[in-house]
C-alpha atoms as a PDB file:
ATOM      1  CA  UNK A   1      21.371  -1.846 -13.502  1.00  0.00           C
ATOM      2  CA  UNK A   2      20.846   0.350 -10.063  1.00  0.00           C
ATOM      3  CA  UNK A   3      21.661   4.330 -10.559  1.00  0.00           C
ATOM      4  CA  UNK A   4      21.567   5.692  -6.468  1.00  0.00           C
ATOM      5  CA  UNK A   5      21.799   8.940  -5.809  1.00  0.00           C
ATOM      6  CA  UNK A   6      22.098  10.589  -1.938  1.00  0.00           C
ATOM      7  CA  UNK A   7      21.966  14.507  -1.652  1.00  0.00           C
ATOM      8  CA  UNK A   8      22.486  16.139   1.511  1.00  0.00           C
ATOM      9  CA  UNK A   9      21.053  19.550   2.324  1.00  0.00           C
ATOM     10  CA  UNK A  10      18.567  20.153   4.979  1.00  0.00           C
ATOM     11  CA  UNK A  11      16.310  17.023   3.771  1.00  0.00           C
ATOM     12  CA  UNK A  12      17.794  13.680   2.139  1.00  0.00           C
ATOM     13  CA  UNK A  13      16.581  12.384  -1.255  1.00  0.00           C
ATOM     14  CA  UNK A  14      17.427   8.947  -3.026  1.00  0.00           C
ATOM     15  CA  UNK A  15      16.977   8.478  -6.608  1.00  0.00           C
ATOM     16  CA  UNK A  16      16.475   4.810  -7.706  1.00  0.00           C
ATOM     17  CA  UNK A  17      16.352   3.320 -10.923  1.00  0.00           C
ATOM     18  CA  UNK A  18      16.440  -0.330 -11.078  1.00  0.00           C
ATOM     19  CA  UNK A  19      15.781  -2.971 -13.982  1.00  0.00           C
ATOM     20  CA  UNK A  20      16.699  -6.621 -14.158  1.00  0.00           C
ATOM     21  CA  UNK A  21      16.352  -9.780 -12.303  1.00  0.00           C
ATOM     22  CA  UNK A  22      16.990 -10.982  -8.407  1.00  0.00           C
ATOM     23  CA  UNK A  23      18.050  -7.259  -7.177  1.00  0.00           C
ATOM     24  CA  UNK A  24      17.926  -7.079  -3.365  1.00  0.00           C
ATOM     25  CA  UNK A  25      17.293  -3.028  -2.580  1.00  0.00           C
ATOM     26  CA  UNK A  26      17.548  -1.982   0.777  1.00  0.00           C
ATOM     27  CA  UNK A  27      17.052   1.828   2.104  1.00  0.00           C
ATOM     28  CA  UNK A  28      16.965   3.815   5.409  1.00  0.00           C
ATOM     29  CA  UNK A  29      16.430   7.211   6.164  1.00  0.00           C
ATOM     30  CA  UNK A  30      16.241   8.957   9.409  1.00  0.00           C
ATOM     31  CA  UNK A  31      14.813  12.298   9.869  1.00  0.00           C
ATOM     32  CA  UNK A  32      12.687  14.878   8.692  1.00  0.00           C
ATOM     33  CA  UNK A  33      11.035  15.782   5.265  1.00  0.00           C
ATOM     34  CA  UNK A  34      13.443  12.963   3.348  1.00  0.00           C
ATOM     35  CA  UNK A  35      11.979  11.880   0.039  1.00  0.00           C
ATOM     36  CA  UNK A  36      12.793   8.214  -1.572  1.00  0.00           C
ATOM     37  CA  UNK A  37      11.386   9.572  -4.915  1.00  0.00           C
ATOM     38  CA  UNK A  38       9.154   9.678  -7.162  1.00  0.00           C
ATOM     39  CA  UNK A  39       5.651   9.617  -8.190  1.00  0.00           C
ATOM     40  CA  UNK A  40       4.762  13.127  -7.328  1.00  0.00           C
ATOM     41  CA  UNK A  41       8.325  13.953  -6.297  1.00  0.00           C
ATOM     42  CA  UNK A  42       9.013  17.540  -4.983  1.00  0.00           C
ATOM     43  CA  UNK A  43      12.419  19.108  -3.295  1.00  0.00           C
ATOM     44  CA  UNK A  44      14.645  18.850  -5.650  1.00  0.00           C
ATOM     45  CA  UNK A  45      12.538  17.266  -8.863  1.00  0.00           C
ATOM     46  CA  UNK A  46      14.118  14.155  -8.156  1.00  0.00           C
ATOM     47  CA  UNK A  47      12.494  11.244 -10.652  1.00  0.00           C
ATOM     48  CA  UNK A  48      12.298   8.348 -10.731  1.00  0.00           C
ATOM     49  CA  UNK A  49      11.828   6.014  -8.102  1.00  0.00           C
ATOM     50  CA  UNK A  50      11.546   3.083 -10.734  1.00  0.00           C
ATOM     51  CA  UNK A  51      11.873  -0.622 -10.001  1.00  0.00           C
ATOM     52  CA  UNK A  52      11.294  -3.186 -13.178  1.00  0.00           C
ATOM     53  CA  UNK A  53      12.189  -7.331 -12.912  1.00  0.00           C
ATOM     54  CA  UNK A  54      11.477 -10.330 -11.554  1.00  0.00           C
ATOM     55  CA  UNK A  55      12.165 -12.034  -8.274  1.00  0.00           C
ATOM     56  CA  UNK A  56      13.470  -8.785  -5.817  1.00  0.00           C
ATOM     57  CA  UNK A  57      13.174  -7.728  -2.613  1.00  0.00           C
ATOM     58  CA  UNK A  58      13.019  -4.191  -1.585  1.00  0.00           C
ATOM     59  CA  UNK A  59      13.427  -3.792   2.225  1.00  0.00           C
ATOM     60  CA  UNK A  60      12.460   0.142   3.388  1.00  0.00           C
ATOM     61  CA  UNK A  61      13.313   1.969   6.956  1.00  0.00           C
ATOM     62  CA  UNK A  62      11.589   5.585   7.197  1.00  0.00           C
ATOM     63  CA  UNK A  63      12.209   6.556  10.815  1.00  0.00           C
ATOM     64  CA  UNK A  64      10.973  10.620  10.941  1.00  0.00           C
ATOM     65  CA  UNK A  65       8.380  12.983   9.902  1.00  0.00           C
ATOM     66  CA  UNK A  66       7.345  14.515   7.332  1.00  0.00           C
ATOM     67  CA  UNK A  67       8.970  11.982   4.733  1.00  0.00           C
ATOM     68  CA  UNK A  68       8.046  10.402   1.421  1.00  0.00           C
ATOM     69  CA  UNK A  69       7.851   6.995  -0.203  1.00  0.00           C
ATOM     70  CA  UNK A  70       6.604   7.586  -3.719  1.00  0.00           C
ATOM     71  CA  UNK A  71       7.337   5.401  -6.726  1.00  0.00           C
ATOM     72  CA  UNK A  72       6.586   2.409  -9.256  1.00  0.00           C
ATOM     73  CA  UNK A  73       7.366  -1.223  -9.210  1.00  0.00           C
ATOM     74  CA  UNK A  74       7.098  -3.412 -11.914  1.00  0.00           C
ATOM     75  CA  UNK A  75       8.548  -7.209 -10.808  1.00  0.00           C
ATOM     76  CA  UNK A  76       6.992 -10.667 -10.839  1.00  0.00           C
ATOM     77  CA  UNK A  77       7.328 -12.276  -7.630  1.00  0.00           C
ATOM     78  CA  UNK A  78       8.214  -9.114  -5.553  1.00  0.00           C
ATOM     79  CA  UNK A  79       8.738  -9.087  -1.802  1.00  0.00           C
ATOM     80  CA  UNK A  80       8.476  -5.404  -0.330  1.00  0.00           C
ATOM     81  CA  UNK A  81       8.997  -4.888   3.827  1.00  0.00           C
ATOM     82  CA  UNK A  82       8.126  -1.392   4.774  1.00  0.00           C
ATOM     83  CA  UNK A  83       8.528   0.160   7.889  1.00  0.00           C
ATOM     84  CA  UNK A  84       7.577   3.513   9.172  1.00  0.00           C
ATOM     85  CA  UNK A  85       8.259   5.224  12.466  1.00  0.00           C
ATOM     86  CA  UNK A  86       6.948   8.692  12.883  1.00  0.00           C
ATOM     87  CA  UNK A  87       4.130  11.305  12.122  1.00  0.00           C
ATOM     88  CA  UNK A  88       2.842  12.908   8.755  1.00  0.00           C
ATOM     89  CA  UNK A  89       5.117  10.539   6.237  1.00  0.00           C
ATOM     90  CA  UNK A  90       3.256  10.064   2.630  1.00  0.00           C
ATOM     91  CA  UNK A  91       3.524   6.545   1.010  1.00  0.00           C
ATOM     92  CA  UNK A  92       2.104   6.305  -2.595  1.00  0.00           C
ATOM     93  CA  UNK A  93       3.396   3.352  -4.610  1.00  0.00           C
ATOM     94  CA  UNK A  94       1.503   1.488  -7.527  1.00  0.00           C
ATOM     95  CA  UNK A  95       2.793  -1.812  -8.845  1.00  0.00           C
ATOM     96  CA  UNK A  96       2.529  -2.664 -12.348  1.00  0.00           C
ATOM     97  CA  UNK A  97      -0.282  -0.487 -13.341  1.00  0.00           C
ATOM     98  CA  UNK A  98      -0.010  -1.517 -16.989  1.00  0.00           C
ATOM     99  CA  UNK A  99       0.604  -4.852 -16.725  1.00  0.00           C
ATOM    100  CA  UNK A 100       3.994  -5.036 -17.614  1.00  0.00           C
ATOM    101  CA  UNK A 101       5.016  -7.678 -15.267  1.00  0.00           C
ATOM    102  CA  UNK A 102       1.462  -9.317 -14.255  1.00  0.00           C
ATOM    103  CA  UNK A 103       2.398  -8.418 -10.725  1.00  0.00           C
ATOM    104  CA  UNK A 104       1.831 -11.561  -9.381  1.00  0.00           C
ATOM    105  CA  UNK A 105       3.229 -13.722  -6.428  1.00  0.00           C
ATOM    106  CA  UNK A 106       4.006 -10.807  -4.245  1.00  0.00           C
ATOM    107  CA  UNK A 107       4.699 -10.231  -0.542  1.00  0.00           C
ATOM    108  CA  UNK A 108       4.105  -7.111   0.657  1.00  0.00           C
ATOM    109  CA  UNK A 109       4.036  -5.973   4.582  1.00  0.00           C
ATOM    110  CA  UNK A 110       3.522  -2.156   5.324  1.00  0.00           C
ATOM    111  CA  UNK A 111       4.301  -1.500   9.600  1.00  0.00           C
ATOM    112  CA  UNK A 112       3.606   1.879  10.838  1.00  0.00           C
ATOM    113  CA  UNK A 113       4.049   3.405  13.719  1.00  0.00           C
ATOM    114  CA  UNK A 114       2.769   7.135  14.180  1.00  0.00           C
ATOM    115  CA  UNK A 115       0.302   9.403  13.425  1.00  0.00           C
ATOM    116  CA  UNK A 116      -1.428  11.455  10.976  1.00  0.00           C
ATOM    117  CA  UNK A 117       0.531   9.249   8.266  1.00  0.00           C
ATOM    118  CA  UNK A 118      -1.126   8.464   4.791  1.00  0.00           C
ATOM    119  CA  UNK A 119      -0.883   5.915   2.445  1.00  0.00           C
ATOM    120  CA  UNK A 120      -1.974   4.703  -0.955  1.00  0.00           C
ATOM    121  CA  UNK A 121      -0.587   1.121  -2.360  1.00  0.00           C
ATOM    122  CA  UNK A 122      -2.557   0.537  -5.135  1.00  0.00           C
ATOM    123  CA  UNK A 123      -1.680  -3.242  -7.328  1.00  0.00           C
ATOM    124  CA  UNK A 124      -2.045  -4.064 -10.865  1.00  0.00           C
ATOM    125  CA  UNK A 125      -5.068  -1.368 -11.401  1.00  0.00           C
ATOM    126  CA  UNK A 126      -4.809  -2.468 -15.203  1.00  0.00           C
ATOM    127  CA  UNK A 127      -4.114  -5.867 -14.550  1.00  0.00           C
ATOM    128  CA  UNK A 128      -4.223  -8.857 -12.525  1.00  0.00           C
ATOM    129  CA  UNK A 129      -2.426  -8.824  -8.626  1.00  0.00           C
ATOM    130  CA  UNK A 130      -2.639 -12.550  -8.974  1.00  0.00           C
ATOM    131  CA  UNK A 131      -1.577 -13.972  -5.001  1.00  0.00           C
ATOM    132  CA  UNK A 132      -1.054 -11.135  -3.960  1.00  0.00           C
ATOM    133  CA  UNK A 133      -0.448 -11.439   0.094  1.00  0.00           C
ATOM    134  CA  UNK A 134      -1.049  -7.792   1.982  1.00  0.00           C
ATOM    135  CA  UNK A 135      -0.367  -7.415   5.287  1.00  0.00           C
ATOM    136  CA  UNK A 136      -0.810  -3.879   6.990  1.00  0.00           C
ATOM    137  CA  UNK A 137       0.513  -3.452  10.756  1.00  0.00           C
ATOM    138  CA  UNK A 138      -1.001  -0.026  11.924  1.00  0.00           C
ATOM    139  CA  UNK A 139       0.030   1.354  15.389  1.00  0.00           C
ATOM    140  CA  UNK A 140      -1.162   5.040  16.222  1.00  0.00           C
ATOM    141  CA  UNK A 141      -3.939   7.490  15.537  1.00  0.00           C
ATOM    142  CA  UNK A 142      -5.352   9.624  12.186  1.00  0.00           C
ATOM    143  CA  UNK A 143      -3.947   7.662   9.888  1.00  0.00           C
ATOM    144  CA  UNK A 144      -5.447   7.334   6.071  1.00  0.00           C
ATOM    145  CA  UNK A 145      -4.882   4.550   4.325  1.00  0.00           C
ATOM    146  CA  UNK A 146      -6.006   3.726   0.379  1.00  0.00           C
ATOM    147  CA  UNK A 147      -5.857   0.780  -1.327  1.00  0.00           C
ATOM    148  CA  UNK A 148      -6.907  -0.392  -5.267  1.00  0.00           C
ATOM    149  CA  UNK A 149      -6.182  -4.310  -6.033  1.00  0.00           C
ATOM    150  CA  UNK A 150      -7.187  -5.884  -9.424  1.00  0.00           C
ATOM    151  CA  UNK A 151      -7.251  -9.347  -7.265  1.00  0.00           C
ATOM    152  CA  UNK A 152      -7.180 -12.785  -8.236  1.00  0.00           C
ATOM    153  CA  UNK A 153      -6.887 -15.014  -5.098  1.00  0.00           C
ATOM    154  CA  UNK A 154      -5.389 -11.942  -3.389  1.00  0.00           C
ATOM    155  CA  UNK A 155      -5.586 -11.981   0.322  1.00  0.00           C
ATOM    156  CA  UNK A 156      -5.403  -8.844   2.528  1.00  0.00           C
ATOM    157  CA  UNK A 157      -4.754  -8.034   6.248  1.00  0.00           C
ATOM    158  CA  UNK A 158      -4.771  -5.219   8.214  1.00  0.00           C
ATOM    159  CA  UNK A 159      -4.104  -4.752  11.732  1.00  0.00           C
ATOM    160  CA  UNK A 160      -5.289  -1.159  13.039  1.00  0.00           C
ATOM    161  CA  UNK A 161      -4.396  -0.070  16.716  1.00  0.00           C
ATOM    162  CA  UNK A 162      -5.490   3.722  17.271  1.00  0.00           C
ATOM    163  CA  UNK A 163      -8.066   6.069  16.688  1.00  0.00           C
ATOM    164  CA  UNK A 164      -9.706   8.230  14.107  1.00  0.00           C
ATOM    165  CA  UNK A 165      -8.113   6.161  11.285  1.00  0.00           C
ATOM    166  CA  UNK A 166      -9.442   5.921   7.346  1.00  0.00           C
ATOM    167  CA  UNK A 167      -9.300   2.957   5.227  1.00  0.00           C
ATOM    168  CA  UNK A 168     -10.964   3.084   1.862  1.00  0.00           C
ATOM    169  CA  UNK A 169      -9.935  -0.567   0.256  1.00  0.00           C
ATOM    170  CA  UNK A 170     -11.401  -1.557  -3.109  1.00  0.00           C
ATOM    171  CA  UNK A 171     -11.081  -4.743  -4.578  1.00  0.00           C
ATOM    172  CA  UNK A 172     -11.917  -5.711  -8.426  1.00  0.00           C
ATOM    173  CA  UNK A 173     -11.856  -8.440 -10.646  1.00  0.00           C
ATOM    174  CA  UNK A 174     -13.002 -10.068 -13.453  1.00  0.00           C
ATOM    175  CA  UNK A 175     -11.114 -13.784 -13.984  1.00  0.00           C
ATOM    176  CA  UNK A 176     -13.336 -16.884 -12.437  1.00  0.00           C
ATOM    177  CA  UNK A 177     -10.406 -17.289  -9.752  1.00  0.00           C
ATOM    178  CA  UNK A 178     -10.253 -13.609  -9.175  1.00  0.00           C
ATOM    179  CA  UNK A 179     -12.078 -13.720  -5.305  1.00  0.00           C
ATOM    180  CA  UNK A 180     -10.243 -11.747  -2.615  1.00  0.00           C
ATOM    181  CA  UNK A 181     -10.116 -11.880   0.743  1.00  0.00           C
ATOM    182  CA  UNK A 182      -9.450  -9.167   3.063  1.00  0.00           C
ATOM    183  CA  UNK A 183      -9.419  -9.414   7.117  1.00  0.00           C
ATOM    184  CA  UNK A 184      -9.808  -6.031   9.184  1.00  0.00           C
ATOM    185  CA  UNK A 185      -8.768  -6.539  12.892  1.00  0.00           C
ATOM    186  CA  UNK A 186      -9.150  -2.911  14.529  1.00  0.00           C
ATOM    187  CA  UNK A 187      -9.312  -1.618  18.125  1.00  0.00           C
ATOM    188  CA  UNK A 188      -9.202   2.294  18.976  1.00  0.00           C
ATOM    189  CA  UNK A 189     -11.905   5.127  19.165  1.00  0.00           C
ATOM    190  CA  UNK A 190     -13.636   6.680  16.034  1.00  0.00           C
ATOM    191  CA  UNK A 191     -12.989   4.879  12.296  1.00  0.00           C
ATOM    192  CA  UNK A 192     -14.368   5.589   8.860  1.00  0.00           C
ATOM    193  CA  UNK A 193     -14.308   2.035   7.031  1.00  0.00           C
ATOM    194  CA  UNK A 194     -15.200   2.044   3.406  1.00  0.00           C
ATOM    195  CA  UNK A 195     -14.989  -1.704   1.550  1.00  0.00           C
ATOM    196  CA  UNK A 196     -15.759  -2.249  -1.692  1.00  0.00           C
ATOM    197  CA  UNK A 197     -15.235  -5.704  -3.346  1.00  0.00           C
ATOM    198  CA  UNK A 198     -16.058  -6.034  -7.206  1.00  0.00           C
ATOM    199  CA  UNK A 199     -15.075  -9.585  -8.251  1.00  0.00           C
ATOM    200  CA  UNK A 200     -17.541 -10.321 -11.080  1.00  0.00           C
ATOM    201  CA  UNK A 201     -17.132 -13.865 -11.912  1.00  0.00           C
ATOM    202  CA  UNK A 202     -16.572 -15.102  -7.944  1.00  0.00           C
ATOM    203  CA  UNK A 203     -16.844 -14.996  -4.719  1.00  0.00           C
ATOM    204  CA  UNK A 204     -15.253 -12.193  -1.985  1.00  0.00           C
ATOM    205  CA  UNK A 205     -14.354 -12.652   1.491  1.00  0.00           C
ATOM    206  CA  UNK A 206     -14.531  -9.967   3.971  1.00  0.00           C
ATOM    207  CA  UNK A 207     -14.109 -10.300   7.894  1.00  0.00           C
ATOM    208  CA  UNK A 208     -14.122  -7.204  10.321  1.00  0.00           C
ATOM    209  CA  UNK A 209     -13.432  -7.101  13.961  1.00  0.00           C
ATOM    210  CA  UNK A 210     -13.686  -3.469  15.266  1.00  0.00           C
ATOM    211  CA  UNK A 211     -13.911  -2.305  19.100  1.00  0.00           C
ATOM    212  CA  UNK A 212     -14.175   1.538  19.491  1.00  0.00           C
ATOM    213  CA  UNK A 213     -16.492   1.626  22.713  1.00  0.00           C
ATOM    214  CA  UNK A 214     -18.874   4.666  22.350  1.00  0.00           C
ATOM    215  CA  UNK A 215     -16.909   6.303  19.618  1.00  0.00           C
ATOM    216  CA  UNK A 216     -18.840   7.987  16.770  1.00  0.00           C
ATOM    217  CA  UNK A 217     -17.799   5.576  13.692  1.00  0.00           C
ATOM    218  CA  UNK A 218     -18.963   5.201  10.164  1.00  0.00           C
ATOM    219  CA  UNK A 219     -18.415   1.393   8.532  1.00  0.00           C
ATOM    220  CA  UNK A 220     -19.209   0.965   4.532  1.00  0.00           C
ATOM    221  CA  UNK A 221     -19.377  -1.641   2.994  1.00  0.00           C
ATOM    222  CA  UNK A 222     -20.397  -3.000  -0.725  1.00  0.00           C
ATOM    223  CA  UNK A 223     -19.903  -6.137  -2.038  1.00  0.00           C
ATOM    224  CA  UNK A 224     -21.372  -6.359  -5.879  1.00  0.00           C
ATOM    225  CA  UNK A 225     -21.221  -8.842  -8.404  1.00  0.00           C
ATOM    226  CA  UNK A 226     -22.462  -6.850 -11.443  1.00  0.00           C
ATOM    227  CA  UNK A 227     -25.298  -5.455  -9.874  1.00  0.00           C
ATOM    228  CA  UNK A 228     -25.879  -1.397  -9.115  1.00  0.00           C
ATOM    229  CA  UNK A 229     -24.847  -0.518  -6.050  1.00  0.00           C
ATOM    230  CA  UNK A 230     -26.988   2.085  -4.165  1.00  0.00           C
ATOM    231  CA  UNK A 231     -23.780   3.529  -1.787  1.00  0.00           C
ATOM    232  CA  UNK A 232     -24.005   4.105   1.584  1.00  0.00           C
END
C-alpha cells in the first residue's frame, strides 16, 4: 500500500507511507524549503515518511535549498539513490532501528552537491546492518555529515571534495563477522574527522586519504575492541 500526498503553497511537502514487498518509490522536488517528511517534520505537521518491506528501491532528487529528507525505512534488501543539489538541505533517515527487518543487504549512495548541507543516516542502531554497502559522493564546502552503523561486514565510502566539512562516523558491533570497513578519500582546506569503530569480537578497517595543504584540521580517530578509550 503507498498513501502520496503533494500540497502546494509556498513550499512542497510529500507524505509517504509505504508497506509491502518489491515497491519501486521515486521522488523529485525542486525548490526551496520542500519537506519529503517525517522524522522531525515541521510546515505543515506532515507524518510519516514511513517505508516497511523487502526488496525496494527508493530513488530521491532534491534540487534547492533549504529542503528536507527526514524519515524511516524498514526493508530487507533495500537500494536507496539520493541526490542533492543545493545549499542548507537537512537529511536525517534511520533504517530499521528496532530491528524489524534486520536491515541487511542494502545499497545505499548519498551525492551532494552544495554547501552548508547536513546529514545524519544512521543503520540498524538496535540491530545488525549486515552488508551494508555506503557510498557518500560529497562535492562543496561546510558540510556535516553523521553516521551510526551496527555493522557486520558493512563497508563504507566517502568521497569529500571541499572545505571545512564534518564527518563524525561510528561503527559498532558485536557478532564475530561484524568488522567494517570504511574508506575516506578527501581533498579541500580545513576538516574535522572523528572515527570511531567498536567491533568487539573482530577486526575494523579504516583507510584515510586527506590533502588540505596548510589548512588548520583536526583528525580523530578510535578504534577499540573492549578496551577504555581515552578520546582525543
Amino acid at each position: 500500500m503507498l498513501t502520496a500526498l503533494t500540497t502546494y503553497a509556498a513550499d512542497n511537502e510529500i507524505y509517504v507511507d509505504q508497506s509491502g514487498t518489491g515497491a519501486n518509490i521515486d521522488l523529485e522536488q525542486l525548490g526551496i524549503s520542500n519537506i519529503i517528511g517525517g522524522l522531525n517534520s515541521t510546515a505543515g505537521s506532515l507524518t510519516p515518511f514511513d517505508l516497511d518491506g523487502n526488496n525496494m528501491t527508493l530513488d530521491i532528487n532534491m534540487i534547492g535549498a533549504t529542503n528536507k529528507f527526514l524519515g524511516d525505512i524498514n526493508a530487507n534488501t533495500f537500494t536507496g539513490l539520493y541526490n542533492f543539489i543545493g545549499g542548507s538541505n537537512t537529511f536525517t533517515i534511520q533504517v530499521d532501528p528496532t530491528n524489524t527487518y534486520s536491515s541487511a543487504g542494502s545499497d545505499q549512495n548519498v551525492a551532494v552537491t552544495g554547501s552548508s548541507n547536513t546529514f545524519t543516516l544512521n543503520q540498524g542502531t538496535t540491530a545488525i546492518a549486515a552488508n551494508l554497502n555506503l557510498d557518500w559522493i560529497i562535492q562543496g564546502s561546510n558540510n556535516t555529515v553523521t553516521s551510526n552503523i551496527n555493522i557486520d561486514g558493512a563497508t563504507n565510502f566517502m568521497d569529500i571534495d571541499g572545505s571545512d566539512n564534518a564527518v563524525t562516523y561510528t561503527g559498532t558491533g558485536v557478532n564475530a563477522s561484524a568488522g567494517g570497513y570504511f574508506w575516506l578519500d578527501h581533498t579541500g582546506g580545513s576538516r574535522t574527522f572523528n572515527v570511531s569503530q567498536l567491533s568487539t569480537q573482530d577486526n575494523d578497517w579504516l583507510k584515510i586519504i586527506s590533502v588540505s595543504g596548510t589548512a588548520a584540521s583536526t583528525v580523530c580517530v578510535i578504534q577499540n575492541d573492549q578496551g577504555t578509550s581515552l578520546g582525543c
